[in-house]
N, C-alpha and C. Protein backbone atom coordinates (compact mmCIF):
# COMPACT_ATOMS: atom_id res chain seq x y z
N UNK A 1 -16.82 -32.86 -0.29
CA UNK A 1 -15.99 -32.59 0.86
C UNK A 1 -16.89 -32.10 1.99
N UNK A 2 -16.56 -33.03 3.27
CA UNK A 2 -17.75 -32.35 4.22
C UNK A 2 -17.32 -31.11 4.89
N UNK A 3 -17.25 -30.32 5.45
CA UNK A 3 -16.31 -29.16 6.08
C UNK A 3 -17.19 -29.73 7.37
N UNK A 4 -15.81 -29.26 8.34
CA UNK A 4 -15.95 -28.85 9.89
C UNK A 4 -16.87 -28.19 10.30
N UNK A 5 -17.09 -28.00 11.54
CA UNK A 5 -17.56 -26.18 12.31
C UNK A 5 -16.29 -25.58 12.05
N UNK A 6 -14.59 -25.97 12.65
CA UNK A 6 -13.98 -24.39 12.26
C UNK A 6 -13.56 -24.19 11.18
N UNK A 7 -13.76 -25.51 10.16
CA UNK A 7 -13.13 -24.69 8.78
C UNK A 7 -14.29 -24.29 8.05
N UNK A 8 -15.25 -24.23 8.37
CA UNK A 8 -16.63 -23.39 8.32
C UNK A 8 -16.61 -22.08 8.76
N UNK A 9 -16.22 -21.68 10.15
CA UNK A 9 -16.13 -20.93 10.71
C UNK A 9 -15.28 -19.76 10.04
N UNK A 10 -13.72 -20.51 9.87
CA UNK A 10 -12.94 -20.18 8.99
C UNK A 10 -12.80 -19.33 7.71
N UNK A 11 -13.83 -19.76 7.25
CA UNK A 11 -14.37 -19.69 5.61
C UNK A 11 -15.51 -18.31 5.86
N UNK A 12 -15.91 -18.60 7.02
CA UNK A 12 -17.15 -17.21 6.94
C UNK A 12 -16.25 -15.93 7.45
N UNK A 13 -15.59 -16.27 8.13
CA UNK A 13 -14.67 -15.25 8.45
C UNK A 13 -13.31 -14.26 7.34
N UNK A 14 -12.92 -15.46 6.80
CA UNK A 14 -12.17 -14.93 5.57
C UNK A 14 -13.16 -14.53 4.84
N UNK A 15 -14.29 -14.72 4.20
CA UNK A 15 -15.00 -13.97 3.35
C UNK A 15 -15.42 -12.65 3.97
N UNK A 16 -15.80 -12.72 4.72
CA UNK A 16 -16.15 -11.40 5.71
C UNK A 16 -15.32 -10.38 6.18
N UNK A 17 -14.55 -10.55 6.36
CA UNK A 17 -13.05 -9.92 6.64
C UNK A 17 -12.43 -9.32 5.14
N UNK A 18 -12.35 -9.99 3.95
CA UNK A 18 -12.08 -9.81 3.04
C UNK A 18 -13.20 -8.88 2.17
N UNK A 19 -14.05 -8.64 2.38
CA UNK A 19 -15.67 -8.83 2.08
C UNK A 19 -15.05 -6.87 2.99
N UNK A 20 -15.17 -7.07 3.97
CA UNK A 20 -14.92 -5.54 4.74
C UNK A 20 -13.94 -4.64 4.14
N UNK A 21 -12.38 -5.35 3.95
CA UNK A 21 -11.65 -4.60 3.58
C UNK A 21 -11.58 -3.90 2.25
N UNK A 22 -12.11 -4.71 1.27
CA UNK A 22 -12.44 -4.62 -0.22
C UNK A 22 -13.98 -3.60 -0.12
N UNK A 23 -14.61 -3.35 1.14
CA UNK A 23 -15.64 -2.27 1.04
C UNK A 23 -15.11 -0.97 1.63
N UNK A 24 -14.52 -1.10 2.34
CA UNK A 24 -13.64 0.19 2.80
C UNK A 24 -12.73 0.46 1.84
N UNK A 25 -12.24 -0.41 0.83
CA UNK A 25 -11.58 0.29 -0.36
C UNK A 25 -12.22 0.88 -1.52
N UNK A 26 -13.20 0.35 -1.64
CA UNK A 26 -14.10 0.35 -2.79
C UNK A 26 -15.32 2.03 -2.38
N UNK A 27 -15.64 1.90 -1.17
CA UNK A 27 -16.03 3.10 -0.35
C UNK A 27 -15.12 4.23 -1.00
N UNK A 28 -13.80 4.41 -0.83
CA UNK A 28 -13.06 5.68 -1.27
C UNK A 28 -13.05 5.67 -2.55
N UNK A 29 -13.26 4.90 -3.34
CA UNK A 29 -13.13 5.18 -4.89
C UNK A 29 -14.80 5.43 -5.14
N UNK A 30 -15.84 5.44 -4.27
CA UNK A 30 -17.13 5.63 -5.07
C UNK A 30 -16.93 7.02 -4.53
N UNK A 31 -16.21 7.46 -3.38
CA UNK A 31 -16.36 9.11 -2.95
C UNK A 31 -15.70 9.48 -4.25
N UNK A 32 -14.65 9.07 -4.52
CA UNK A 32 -13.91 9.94 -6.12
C UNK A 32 -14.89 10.15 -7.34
N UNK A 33 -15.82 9.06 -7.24
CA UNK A 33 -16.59 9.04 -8.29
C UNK A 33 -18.03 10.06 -8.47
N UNK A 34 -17.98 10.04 -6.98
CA UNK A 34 -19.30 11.39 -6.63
C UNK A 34 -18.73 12.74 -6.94
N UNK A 35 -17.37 12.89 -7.05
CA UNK A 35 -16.92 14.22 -7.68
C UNK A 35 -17.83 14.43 -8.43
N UNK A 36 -17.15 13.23 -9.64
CA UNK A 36 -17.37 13.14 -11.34
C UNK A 36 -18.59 13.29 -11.58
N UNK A 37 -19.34 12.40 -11.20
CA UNK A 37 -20.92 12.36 -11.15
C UNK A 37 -21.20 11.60 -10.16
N UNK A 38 -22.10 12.72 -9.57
CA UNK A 38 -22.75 12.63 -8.23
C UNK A 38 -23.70 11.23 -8.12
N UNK A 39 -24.17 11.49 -9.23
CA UNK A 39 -25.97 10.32 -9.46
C UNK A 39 -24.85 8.54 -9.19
N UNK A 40 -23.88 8.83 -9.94
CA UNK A 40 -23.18 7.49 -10.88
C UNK A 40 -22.42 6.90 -9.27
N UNK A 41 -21.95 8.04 -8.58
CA UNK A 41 -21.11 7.68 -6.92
C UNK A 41 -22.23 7.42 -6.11
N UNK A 42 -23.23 8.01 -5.83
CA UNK A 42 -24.06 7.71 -4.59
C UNK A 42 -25.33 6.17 -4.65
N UNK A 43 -25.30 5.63 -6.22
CA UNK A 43 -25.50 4.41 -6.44
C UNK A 43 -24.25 3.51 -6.38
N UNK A 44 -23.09 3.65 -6.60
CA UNK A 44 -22.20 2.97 -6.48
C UNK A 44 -22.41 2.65 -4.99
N UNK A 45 -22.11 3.75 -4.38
CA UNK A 45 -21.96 4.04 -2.47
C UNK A 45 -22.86 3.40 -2.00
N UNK A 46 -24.11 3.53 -2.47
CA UNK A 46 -25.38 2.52 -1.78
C UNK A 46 -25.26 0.82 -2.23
N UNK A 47 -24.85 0.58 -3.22
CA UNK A 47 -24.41 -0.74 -3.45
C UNK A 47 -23.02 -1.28 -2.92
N UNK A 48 -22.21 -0.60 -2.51
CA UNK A 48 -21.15 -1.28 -1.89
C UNK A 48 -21.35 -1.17 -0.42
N UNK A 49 -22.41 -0.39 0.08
CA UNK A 49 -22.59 0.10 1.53
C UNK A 49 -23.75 -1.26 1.84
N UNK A 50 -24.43 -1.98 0.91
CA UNK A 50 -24.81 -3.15 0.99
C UNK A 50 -24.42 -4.30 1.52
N UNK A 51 -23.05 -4.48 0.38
CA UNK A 51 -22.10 -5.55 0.57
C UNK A 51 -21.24 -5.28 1.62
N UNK A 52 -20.95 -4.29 1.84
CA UNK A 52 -20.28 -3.96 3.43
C UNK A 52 -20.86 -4.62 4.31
N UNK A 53 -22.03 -4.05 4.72
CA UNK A 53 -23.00 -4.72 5.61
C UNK A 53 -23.13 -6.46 5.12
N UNK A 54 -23.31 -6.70 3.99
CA UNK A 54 -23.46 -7.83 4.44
C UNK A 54 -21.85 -9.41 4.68
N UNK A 55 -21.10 -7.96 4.29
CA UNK A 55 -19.62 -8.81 4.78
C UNK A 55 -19.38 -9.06 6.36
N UNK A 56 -20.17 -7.75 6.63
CA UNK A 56 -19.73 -7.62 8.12
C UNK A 56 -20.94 -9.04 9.07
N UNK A 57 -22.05 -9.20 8.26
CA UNK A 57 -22.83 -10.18 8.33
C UNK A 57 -22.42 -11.91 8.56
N UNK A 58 -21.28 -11.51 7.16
CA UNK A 58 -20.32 -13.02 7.18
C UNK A 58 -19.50 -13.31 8.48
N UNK A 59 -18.89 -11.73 8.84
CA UNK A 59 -17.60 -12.01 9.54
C UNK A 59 -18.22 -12.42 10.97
N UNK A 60 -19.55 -11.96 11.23
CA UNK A 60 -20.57 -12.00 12.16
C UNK A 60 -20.91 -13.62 12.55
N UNK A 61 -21.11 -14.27 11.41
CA UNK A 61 -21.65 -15.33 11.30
C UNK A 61 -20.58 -15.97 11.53
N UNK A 62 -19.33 -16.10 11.12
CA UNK A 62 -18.25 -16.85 11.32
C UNK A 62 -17.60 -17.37 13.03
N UNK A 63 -17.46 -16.02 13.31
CA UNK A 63 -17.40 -15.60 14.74
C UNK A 63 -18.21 -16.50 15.80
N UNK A 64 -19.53 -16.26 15.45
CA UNK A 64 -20.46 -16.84 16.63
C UNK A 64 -21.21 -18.10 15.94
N UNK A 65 -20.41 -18.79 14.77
CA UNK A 65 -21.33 -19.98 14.39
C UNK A 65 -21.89 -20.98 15.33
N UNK A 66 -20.76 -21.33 16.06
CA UNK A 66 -21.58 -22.34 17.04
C UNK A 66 -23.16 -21.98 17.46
N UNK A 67 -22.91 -20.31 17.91
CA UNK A 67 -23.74 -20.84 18.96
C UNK A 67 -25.09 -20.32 18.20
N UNK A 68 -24.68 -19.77 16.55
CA UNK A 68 -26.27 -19.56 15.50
C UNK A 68 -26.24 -20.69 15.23
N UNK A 69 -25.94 -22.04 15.05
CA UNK A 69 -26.06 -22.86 14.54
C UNK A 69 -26.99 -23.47 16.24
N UNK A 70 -27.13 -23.23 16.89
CA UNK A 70 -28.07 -24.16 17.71
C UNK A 70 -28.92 -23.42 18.55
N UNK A 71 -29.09 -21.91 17.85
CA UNK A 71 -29.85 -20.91 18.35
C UNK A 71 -30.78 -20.19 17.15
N UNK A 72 -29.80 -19.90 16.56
CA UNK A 72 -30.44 -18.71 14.85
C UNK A 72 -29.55 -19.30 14.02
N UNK A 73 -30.08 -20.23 13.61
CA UNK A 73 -29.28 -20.90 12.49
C UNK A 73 -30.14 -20.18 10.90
N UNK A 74 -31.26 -20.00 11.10
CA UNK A 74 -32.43 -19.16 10.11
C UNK A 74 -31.46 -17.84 9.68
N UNK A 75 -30.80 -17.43 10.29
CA UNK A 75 -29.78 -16.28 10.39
C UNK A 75 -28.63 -16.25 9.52
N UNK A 76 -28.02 -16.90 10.08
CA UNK A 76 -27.10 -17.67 8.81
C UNK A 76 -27.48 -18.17 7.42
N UNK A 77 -28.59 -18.97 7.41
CA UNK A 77 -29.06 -19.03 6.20
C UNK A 77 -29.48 -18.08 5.45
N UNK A 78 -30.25 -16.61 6.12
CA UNK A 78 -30.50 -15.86 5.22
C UNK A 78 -29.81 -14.79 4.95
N UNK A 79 -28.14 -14.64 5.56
CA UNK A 79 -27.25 -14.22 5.23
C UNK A 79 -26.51 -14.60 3.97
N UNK A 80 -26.51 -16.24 3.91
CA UNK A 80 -26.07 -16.69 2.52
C UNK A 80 -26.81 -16.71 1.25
N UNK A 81 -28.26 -16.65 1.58
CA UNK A 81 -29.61 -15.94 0.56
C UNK A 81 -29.23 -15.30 0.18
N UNK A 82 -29.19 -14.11 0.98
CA UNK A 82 -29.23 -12.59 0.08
C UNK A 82 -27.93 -12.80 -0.19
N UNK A 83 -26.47 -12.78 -0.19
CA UNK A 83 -25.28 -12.96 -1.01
C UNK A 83 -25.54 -13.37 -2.24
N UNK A 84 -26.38 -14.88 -1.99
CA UNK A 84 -26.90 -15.08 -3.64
C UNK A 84 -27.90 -14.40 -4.54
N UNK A 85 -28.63 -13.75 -3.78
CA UNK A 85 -29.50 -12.74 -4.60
C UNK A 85 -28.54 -11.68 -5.01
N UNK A 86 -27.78 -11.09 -3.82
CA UNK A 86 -26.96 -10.09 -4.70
C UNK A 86 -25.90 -10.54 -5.45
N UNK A 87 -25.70 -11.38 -5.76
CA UNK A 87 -24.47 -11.99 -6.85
C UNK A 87 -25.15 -12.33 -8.33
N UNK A 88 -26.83 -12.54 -8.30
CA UNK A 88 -27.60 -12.66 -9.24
C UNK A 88 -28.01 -11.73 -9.42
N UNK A 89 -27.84 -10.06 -8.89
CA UNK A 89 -28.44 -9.11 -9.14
C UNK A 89 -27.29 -7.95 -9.61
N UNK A 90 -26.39 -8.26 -8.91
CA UNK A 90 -25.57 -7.84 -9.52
C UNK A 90 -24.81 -8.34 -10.99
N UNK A 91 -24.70 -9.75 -11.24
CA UNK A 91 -25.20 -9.63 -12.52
C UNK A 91 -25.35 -9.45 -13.75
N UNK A 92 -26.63 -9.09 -13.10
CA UNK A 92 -28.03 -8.90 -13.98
C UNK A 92 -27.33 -7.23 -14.38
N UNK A 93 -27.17 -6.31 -13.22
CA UNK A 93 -27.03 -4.81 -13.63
C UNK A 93 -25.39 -4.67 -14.29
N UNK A 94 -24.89 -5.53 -14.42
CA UNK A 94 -23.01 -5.69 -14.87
C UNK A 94 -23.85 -5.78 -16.68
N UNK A 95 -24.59 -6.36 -16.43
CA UNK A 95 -24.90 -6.80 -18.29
C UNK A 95 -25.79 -6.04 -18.94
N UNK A 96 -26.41 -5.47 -18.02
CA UNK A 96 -27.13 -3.94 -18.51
C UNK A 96 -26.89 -2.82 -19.39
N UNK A 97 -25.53 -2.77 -18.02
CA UNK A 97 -24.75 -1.72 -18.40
C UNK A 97 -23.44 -1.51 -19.27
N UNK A 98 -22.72 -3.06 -18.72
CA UNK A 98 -22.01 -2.89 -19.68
C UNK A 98 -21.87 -3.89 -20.51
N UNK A 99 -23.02 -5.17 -20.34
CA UNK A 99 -22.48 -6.48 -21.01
C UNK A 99 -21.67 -7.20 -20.08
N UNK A 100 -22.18 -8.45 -20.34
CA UNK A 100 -21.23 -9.43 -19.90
C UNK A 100 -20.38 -9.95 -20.06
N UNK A 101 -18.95 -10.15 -19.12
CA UNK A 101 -17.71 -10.51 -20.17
C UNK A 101 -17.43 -11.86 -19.06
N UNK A 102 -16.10 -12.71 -19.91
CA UNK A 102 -16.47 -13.72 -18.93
C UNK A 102 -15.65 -13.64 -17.70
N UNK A 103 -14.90 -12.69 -17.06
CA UNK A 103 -14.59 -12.25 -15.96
C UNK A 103 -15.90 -12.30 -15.03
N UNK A 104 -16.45 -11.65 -15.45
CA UNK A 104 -17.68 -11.37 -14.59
C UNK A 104 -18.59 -12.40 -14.47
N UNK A 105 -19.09 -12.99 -15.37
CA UNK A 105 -19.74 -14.66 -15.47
C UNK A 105 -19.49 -15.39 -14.72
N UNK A 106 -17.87 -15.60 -14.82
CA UNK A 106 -17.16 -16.60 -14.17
C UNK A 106 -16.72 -15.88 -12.22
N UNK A 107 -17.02 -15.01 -12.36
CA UNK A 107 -16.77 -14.16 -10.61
C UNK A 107 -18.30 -14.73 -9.87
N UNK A 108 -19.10 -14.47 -11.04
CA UNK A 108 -20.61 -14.50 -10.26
C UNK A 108 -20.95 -16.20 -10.28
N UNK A 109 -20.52 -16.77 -11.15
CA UNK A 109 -20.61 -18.32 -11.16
C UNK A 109 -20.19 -19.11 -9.51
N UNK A 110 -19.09 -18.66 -9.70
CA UNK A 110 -18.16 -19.32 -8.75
C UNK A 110 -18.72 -18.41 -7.31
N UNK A 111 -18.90 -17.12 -6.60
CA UNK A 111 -19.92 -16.91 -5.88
C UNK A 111 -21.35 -17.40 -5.67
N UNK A 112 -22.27 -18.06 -6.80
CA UNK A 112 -23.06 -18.66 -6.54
C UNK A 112 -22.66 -20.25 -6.13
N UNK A 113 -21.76 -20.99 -6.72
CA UNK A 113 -21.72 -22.09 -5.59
C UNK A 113 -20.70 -22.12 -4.80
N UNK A 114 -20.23 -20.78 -4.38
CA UNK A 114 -20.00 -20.90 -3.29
C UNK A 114 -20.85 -20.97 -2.18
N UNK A 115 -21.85 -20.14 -2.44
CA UNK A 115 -23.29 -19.66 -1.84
C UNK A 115 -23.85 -21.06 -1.36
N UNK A 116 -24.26 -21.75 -2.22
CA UNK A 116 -24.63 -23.00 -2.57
C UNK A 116 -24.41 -24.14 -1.78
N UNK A 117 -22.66 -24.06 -1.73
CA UNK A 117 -22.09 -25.18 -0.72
C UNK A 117 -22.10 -24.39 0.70
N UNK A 118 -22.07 -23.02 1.21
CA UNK A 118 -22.25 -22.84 2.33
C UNK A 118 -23.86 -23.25 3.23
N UNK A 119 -24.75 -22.74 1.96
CA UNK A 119 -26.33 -23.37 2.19
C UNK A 119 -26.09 -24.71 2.76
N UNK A 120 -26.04 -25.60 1.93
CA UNK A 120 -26.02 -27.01 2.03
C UNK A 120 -25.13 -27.52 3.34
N UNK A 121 -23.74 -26.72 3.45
CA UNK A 121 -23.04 -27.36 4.61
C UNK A 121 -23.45 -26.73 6.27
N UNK A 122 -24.42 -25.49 5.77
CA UNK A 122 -24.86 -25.00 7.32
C UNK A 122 -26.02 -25.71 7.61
N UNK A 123 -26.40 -26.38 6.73
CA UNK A 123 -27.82 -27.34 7.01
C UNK A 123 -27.05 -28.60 7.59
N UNK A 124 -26.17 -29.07 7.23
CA UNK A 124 -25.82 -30.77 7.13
C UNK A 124 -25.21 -30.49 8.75
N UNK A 125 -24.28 -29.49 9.12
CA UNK A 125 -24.09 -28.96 10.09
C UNK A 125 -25.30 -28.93 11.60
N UNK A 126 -26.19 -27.99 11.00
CA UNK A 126 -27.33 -28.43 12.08
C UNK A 126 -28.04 -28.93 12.23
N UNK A 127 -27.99 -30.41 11.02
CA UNK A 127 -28.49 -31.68 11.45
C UNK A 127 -27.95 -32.75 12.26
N UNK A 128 -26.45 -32.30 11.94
CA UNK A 128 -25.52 -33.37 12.70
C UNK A 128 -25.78 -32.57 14.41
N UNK A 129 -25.47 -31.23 14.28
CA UNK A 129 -25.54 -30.79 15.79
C UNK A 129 -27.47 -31.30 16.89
N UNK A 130 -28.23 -31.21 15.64
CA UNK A 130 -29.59 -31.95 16.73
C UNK A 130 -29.54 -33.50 16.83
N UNK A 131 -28.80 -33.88 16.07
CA UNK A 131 -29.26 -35.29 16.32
C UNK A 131 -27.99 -36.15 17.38
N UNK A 132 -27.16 -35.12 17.58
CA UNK A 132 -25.96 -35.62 18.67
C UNK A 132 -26.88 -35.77 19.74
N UNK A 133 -26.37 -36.65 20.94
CA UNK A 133 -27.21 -36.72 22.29
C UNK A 133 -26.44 -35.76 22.82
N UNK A 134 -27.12 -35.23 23.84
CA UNK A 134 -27.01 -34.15 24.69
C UNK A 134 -26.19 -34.52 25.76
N UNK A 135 -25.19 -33.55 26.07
CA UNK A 135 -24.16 -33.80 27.02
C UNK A 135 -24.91 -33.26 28.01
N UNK A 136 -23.91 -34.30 28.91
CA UNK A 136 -24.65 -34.74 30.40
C UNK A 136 -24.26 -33.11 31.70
N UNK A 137 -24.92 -32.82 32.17
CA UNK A 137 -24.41 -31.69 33.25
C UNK A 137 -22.99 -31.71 34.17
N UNK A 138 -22.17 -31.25 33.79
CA UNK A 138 -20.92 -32.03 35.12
C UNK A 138 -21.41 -31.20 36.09
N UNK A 139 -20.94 -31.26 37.04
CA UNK A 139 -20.68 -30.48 38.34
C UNK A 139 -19.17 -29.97 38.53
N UNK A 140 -19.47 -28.57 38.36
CA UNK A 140 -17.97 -27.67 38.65
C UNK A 140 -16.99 -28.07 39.23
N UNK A 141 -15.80 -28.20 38.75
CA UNK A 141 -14.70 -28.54 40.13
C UNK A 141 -14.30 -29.68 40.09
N UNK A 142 -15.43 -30.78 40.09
CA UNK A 142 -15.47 -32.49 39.87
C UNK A 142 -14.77 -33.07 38.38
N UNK A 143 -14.80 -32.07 37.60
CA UNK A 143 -14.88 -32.68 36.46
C UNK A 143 -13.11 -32.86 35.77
N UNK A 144 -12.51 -32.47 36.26
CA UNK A 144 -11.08 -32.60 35.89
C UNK A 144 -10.15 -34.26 36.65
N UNK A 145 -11.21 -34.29 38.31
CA UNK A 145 -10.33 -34.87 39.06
C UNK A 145 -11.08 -36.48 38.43
């Protein structure tokens, strides 16, 4: 399936947006957890204060794709990098600690190609956008009549 720019756009935005709200929730339950143990909340807090940031990264990217896609498109790509590093790193520390079950397999599976098809479609994206010919200059005013 090829995707658009806005159902691209679309897609970075719902993850990002979703990606924020699920860190601002997840934020108040690692403060509960710093009660309990301090050590166990302020690693939680630094790992979801990650994914915060890098939701807000998505919702970032979604927003202004056009104009990273024919400016900092490198940007975008290494926004969807590190998602996949942290979906492989996270993981890695889920099976550490507690083992892997296939909830979690299957969460991190399906995040990596998601990862995967966003890679691939922000490339196919700013190949189609360089190899379009370049629109011509109008002159203000002229261009309606």
């Amino acid at each position: 399936m090829k995707e658009s720019l806005g159902s691209l756009r679309a897609f970075f935005c719902l993850i990002g947006g979703l990606g924020v709200l699920g860190g601002f929730v997840t934020m108040l339950g690692c403060l509960a957890v710093m009660a309990l143990a301090p050590v166990v909340g302020v690693s939680l807090l630094i790992w979801v204060a990650i994914n915060l940031v890098l939701s807000m990264a998505y919702l970032y990217c979604g927003i202004k794709l056009p104009t990273l896609l024919d400016t900092k498109v490198d940007f975008v790509l290494k926004v969807i990098m590190v998602s996949l590093a942290m979906s492989v790193v996270g993981l890695g520390v889920t099976a550490l600690l507690s083992g892997l079950t296939t909830q979690v397999t299957g969460q991190t599976a399906f995040s990596i190609l998601i990862s995967l098809y966003l890679l691939n479609s922000v490339k196919r994206l700013k190949a189609e956008r360089a190899n379009r010919a370049p629109v011509e200059e109008e002159q203000p005013g002229f261009s309606r009549f």
